[in-house]
C-alpha atoms as a PDB file:
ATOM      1  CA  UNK A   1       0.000   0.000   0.000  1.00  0.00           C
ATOM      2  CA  UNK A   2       1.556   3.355  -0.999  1.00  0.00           C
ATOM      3  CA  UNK A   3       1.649   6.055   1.795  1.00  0.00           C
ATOM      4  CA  UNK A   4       0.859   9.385   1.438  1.00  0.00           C
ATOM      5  CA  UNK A   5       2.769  11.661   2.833  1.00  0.00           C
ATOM      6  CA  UNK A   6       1.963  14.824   4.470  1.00  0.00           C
ATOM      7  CA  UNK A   7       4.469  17.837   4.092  1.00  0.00           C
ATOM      8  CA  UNK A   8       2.280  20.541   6.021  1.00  0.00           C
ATOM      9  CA  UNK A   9       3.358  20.055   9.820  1.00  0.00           C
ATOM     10  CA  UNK A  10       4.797  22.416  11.806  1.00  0.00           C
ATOM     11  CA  UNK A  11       6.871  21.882  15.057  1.00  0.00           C
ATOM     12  CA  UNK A  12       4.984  24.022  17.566  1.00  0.00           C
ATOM     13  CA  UNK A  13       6.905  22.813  20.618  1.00  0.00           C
ATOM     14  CA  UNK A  14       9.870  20.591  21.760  1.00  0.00           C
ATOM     15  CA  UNK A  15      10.084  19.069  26.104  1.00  0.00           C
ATOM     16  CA  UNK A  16      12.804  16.813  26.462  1.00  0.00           C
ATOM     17  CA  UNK A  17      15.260  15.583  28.716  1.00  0.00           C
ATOM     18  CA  UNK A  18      18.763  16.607  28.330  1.00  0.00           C
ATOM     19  CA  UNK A  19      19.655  13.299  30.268  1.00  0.00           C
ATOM     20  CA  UNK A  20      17.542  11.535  27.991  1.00  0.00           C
ATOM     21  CA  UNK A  21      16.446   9.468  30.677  1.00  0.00           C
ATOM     22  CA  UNK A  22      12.669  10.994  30.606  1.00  0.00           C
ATOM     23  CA  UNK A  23      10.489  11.196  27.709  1.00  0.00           C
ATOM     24  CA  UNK A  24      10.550  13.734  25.107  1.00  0.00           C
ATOM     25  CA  UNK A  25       7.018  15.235  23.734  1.00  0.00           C
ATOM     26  CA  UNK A  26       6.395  16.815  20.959  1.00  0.00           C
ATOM     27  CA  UNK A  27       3.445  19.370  20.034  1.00  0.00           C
ATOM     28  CA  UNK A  28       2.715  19.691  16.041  1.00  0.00           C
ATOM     29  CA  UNK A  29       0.275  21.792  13.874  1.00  0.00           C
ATOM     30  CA  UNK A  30      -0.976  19.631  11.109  1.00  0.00           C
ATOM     31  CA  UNK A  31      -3.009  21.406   8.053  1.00  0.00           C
ATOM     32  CA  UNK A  32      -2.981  24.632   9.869  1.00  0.00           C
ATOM     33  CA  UNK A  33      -6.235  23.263  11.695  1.00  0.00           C
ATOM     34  CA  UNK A  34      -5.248  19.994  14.119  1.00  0.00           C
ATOM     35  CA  UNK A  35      -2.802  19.937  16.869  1.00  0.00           C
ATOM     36  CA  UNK A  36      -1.428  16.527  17.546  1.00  0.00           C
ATOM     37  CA  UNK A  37       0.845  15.428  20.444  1.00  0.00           C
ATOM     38  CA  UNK A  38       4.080  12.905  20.359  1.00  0.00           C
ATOM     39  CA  UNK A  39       5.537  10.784  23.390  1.00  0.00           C
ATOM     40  CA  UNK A  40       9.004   9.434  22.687  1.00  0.00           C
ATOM     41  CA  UNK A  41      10.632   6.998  24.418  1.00  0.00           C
ATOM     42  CA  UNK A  42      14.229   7.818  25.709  1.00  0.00           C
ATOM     43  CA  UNK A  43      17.379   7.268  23.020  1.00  0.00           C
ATOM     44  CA  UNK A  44      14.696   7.072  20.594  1.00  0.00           C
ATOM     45  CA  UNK A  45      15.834  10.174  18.391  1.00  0.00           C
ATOM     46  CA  UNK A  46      19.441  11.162  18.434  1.00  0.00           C
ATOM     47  CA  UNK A  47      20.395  13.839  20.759  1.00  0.00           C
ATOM     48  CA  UNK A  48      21.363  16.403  17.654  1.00  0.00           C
ATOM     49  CA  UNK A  49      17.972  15.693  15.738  1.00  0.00           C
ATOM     50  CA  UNK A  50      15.439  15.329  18.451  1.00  0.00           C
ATOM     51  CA  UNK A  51      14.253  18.860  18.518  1.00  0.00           C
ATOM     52  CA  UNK A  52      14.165  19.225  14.436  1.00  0.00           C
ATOM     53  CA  UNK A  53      10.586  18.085  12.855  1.00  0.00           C
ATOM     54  CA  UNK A  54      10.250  14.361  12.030  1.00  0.00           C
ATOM     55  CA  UNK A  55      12.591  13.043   8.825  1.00  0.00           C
ATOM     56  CA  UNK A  56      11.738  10.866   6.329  1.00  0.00           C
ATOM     57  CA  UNK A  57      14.183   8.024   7.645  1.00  0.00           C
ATOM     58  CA  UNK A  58      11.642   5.659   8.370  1.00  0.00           C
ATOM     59  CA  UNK A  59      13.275   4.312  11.514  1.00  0.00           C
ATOM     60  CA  UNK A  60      11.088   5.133  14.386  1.00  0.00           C
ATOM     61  CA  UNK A  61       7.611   4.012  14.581  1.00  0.00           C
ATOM     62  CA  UNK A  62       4.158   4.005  16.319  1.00  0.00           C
ATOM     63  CA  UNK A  63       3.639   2.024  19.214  1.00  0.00           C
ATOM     64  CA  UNK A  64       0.334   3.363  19.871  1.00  0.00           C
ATOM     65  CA  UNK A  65      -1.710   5.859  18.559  1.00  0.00           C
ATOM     66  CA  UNK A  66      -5.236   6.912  20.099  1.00  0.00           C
ATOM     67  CA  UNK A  67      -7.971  10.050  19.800  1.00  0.00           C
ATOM     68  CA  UNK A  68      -8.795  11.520  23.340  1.00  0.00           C
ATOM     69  CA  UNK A  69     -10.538  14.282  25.089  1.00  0.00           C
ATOM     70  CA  UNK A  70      -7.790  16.864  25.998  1.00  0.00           C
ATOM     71  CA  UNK A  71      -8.746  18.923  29.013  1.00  0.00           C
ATOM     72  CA  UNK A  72      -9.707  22.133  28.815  1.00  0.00           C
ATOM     73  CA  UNK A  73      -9.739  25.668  31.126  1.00  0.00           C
ATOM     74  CA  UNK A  74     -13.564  25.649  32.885  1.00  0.00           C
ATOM     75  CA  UNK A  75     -13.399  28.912  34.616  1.00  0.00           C
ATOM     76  CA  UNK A  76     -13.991  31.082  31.270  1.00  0.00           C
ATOM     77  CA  UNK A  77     -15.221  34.063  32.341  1.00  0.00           C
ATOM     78  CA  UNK A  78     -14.255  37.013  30.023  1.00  0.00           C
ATOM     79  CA  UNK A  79     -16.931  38.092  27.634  1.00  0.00           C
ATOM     80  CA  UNK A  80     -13.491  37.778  24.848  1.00  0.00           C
ATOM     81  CA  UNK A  81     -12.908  34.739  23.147  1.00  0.00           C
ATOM     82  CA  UNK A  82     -10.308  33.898  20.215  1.00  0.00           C
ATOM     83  CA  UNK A  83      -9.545  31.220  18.214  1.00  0.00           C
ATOM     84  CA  UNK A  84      -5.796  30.169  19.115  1.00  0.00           C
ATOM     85  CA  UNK A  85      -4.728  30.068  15.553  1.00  0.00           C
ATOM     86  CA  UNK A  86      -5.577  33.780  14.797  1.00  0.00           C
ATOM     87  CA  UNK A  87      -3.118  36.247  16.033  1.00  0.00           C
ATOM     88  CA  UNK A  88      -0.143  36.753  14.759  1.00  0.00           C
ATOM     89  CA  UNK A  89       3.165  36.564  16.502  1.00  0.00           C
ATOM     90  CA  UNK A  90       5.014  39.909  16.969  1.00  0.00           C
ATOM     91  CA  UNK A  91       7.895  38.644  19.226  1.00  0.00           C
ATOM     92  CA  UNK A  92       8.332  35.648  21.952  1.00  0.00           C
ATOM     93  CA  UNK A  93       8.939  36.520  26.063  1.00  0.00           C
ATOM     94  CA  UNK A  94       9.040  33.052  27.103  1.00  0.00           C
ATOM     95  CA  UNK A  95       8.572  29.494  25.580  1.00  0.00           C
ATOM     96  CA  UNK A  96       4.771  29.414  25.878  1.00  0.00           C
ATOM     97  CA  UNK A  97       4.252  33.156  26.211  1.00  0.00           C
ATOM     98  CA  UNK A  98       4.014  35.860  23.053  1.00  0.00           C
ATOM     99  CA  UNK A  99       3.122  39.044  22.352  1.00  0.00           C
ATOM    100  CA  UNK A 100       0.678  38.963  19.235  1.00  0.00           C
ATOM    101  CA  UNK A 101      -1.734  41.075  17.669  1.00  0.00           C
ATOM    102  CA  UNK A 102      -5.427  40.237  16.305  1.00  0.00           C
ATOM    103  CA  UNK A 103      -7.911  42.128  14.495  1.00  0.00           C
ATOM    104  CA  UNK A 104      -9.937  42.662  17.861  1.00  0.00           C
ATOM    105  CA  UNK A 105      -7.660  44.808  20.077  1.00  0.00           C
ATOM    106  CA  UNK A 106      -6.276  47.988  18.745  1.00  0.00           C
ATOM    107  CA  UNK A 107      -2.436  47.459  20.500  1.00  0.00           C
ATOM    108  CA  UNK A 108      -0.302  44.203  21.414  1.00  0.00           C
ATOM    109  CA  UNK A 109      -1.597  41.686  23.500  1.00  0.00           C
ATOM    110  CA  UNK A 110      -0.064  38.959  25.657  1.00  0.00           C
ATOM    111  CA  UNK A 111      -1.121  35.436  24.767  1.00  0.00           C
ATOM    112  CA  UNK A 112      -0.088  32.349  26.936  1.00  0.00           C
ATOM    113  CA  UNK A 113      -0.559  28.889  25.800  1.00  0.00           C
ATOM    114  CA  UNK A 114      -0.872  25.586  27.310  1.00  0.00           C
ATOM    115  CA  UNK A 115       1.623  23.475  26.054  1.00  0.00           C
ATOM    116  CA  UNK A 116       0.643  19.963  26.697  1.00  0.00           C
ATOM    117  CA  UNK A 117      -2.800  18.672  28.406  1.00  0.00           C
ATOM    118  CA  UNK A 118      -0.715  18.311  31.680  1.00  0.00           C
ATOM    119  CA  UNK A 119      -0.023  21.567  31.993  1.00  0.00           C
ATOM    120  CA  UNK A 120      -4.085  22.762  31.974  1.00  0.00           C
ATOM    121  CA  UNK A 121      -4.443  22.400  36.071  1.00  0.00           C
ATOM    122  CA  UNK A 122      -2.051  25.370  36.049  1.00  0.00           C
ATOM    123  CA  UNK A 123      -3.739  27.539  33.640  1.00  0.00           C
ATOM    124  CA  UNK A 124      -7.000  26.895  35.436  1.00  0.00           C
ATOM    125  CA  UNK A 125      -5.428  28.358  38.297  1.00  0.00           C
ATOM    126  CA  UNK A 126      -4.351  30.832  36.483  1.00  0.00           C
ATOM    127  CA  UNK A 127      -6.998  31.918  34.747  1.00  0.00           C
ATOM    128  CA  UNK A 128      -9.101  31.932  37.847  1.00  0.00           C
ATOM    129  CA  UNK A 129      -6.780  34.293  39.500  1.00  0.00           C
ATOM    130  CA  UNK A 130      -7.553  36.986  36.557  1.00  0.00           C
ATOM    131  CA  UNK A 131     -10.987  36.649  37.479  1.00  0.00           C
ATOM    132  CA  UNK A 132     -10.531  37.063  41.239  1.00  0.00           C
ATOM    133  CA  UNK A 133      -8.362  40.458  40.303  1.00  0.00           C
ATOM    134  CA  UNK A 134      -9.975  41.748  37.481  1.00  0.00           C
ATOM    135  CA  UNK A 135     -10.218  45.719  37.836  1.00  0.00           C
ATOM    136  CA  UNK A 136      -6.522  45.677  40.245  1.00  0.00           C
ATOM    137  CA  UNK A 137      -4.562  47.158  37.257  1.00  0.00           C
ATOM    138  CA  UNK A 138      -4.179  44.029  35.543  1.00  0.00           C
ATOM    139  CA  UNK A 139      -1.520  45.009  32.166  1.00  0.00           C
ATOM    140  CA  UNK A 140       1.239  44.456  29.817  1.00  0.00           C
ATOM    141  CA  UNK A 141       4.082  45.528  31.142  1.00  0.00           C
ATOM    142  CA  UNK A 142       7.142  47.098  28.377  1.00  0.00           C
ATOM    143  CA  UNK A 143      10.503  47.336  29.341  1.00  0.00           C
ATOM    144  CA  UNK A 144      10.067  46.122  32.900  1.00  0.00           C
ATOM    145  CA  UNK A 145      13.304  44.577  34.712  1.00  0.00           C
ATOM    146  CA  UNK A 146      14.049  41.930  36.967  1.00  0.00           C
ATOM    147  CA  UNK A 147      14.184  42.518  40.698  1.00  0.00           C
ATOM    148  CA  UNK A 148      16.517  42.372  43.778  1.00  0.00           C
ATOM    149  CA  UNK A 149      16.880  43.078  47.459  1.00  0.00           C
ATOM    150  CA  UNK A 150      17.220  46.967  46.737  1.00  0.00           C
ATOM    151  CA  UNK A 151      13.406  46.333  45.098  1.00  0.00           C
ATOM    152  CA  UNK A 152      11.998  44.748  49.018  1.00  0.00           C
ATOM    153  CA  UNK A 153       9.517  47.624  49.671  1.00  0.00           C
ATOM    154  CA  UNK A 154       8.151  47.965  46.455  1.00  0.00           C
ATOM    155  CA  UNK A 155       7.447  43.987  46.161  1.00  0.00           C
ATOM    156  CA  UNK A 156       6.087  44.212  49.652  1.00  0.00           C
ATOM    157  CA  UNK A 157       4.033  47.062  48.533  1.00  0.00           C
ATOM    158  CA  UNK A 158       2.113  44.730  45.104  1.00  0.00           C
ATOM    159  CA  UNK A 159       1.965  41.701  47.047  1.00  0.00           C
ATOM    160  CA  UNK A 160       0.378  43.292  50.189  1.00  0.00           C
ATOM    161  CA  UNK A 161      -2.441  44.833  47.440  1.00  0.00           C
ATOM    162  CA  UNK A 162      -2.617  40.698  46.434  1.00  0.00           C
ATOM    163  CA  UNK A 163      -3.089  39.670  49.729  1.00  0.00           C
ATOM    164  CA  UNK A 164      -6.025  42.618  50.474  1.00  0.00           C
ATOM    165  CA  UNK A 165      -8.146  40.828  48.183  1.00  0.00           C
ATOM    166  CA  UNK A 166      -7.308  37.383  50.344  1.00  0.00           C
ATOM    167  CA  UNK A 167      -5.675  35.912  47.394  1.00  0.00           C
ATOM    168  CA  UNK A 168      -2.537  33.795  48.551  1.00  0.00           C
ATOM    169  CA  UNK A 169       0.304  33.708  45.408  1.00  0.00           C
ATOM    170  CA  UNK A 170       1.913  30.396  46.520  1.00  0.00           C
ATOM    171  CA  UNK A 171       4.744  30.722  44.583  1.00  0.00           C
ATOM    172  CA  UNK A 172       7.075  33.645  46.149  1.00  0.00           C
ATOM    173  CA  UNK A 173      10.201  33.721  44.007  1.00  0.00           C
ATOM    174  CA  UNK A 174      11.990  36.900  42.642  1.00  0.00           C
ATOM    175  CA  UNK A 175      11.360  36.039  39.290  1.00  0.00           C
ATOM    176  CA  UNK A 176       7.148  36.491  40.056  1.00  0.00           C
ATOM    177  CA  UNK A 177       8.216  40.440  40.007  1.00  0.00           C
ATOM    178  CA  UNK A 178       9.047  42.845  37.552  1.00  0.00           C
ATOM    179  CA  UNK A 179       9.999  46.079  37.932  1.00  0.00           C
ATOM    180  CA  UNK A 180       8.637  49.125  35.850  1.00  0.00           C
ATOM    181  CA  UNK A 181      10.621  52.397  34.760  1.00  0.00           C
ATOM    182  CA  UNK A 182       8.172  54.438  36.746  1.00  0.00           C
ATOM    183  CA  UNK A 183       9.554  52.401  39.827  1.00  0.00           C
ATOM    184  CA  UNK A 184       6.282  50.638  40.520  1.00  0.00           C
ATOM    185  CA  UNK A 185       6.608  46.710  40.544  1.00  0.00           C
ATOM    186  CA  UNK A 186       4.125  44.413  39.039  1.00  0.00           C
ATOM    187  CA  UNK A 187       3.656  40.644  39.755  1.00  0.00           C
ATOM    188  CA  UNK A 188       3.255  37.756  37.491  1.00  0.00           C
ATOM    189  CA  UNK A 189       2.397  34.164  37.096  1.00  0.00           C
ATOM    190  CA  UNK A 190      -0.793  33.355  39.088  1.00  0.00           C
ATOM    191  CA  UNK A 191      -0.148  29.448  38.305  1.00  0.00           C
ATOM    192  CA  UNK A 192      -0.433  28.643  41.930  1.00  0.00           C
ATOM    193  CA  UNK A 193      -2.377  31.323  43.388  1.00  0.00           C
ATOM    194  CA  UNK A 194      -5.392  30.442  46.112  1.00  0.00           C
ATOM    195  CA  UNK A 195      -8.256  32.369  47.235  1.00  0.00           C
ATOM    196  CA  UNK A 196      -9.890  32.581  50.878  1.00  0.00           C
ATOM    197  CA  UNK A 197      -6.567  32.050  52.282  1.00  0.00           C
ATOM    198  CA  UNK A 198      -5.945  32.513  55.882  1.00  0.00           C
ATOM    199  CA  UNK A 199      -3.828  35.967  57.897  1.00  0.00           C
ATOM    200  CA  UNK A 200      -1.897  32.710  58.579  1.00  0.00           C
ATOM    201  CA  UNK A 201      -0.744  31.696  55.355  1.00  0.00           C
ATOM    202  CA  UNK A 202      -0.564  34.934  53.975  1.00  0.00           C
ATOM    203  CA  UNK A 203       1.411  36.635  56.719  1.00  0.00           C
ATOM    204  CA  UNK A 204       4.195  33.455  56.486  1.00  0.00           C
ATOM    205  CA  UNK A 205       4.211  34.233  52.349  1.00  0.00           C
ATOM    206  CA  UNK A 206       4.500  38.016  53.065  1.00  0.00           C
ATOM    207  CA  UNK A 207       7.688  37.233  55.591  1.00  0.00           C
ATOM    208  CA  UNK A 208       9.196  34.817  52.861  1.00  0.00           C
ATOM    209  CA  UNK A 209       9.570  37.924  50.275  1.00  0.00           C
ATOM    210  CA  UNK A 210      12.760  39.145  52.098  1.00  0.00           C
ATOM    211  CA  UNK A 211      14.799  35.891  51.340  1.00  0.00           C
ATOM    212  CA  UNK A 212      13.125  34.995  48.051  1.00  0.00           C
ATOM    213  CA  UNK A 213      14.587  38.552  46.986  1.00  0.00           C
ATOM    214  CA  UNK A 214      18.561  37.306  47.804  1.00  0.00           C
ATOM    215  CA  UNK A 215      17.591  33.705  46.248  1.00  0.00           C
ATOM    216  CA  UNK A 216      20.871  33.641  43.777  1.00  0.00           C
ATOM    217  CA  UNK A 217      19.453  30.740  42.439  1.00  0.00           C
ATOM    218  CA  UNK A 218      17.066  29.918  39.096  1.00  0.00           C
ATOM    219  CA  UNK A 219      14.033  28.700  41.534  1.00  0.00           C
ATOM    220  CA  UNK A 220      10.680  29.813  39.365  1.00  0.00           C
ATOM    221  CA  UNK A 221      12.748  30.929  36.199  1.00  0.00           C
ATOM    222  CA  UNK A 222      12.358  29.819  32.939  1.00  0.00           C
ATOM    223  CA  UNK A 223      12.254  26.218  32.502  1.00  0.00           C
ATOM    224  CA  UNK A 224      15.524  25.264  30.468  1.00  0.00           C
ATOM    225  CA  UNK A 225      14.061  21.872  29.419  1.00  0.00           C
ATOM    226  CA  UNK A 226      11.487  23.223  27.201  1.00  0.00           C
ATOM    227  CA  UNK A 227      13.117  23.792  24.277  1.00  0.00           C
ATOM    228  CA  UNK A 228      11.160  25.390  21.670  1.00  0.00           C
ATOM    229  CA  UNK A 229       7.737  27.260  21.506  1.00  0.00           C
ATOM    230  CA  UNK A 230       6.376  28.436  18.108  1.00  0.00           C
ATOM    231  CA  UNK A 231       3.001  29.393  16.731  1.00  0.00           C
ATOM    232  CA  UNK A 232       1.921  30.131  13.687  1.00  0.00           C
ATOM    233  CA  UNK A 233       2.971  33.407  11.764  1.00  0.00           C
END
């Protein structure tokens, strides 16, 4: 039986092990319309090729293929809704994160995606988190900068206006704040973030900020294992 081959995928994003001792997955766009996920097994791909598209070798093959019901975010409550496919990519702040544009907003957006279904708990965290702020300044912030000890009063300052709403961030790292050139400091990544939390818990995340602030180390930075993060032009 002759195969047909089909030339129009697109490598939307690459998570693998550098030890190669976990699996790698794959995210693809096929036909500009269907989004298809890839497990493979450890060694499968060699080390230089495994974050290229697939090649015509021939070598690797299909253990198991099978159509599922990704999860998706519940808590959609903005009265906006796009189709993922339609903006168009202006320039890429972090492997799942870009700024785009799209015929409904008159300036540049921010658009996150979820990756892989995995990931969706997060960004239903996330998204809820939006809702529970909505109207506390929420924006896109240009030509903010990281932050440091010197920056303690002005992260105390955001995350005490978090923590008035009863809205616990969970994740206190230095890399949750950026800094703006006005000198106010904005926070970020709501991933984690838990409503109706006690004066308990939020007075021990509040006395936390202090050391996450000297944290020299890459806690709640960018992942380096994800290694690519594309969408269509």
């Amino acid at each position: 039986m002759e195969t047909t081959k089909n030339h129009n995928i697109q490598l939307l994003t690459t998570l693998v092990d550098p030890d190669d001792q976990e699996e790698g997955e794959y995210r693809f766009l096929v036909n500009g319309t269907h989004v298809k996920y890839v497990t493979v097994a450890p060694g499968t791909l060699p080390k230089d090729d495994r974050t290229f598209a697939p090649t015509d070798t021939g070598k690797p093959v299909f253990l198991r293929t099978e159509k599922a019901d990704l999860p998706g975010v519940k808590t959609i409550w903005h009265a906006t809704s796009i189709d993922h496919l339609q903006p168009r990519k202006l320039a890429r702040l972090r492997q799942n994160i870009h700024i785009v544009s799209h015929p409904l907003f008159n300036d540049p957006v921010v658009i996150k995606f979820t990756e892989f279904p995995w990931q969706t708990p997060y960004f239903e965290s996330e998204t809820a988190a939006y809702q529970w702020i909505e109207g506390c300044d929420i924006e896109y912030i240009d030509k903010a900068r990281a932050v440091g000890p010197a920056d303690l009063v002005a992260c105390q300052e955001v995350l005490k206006r978090l923590h008035a709403l009863g809205v616990k961030h969970g994740d206190i790292n230095k890399h949750i704040f950026m800094m703006r050139e006005d000198g106010r400091c904005v926070l970020h990544d709501f991933e984690t973030a838990k409503q109706g939390a006690s004066k308990e818990e939020l007075e021990e995340e509040y006395q936390r900020l202090s050391e996450s602030l000297r944290d020299p180390s890459l806690r709640g930075a960018v992942p380096a294992v994800v290694l690519s993060e594309e969408m269509p032009n």
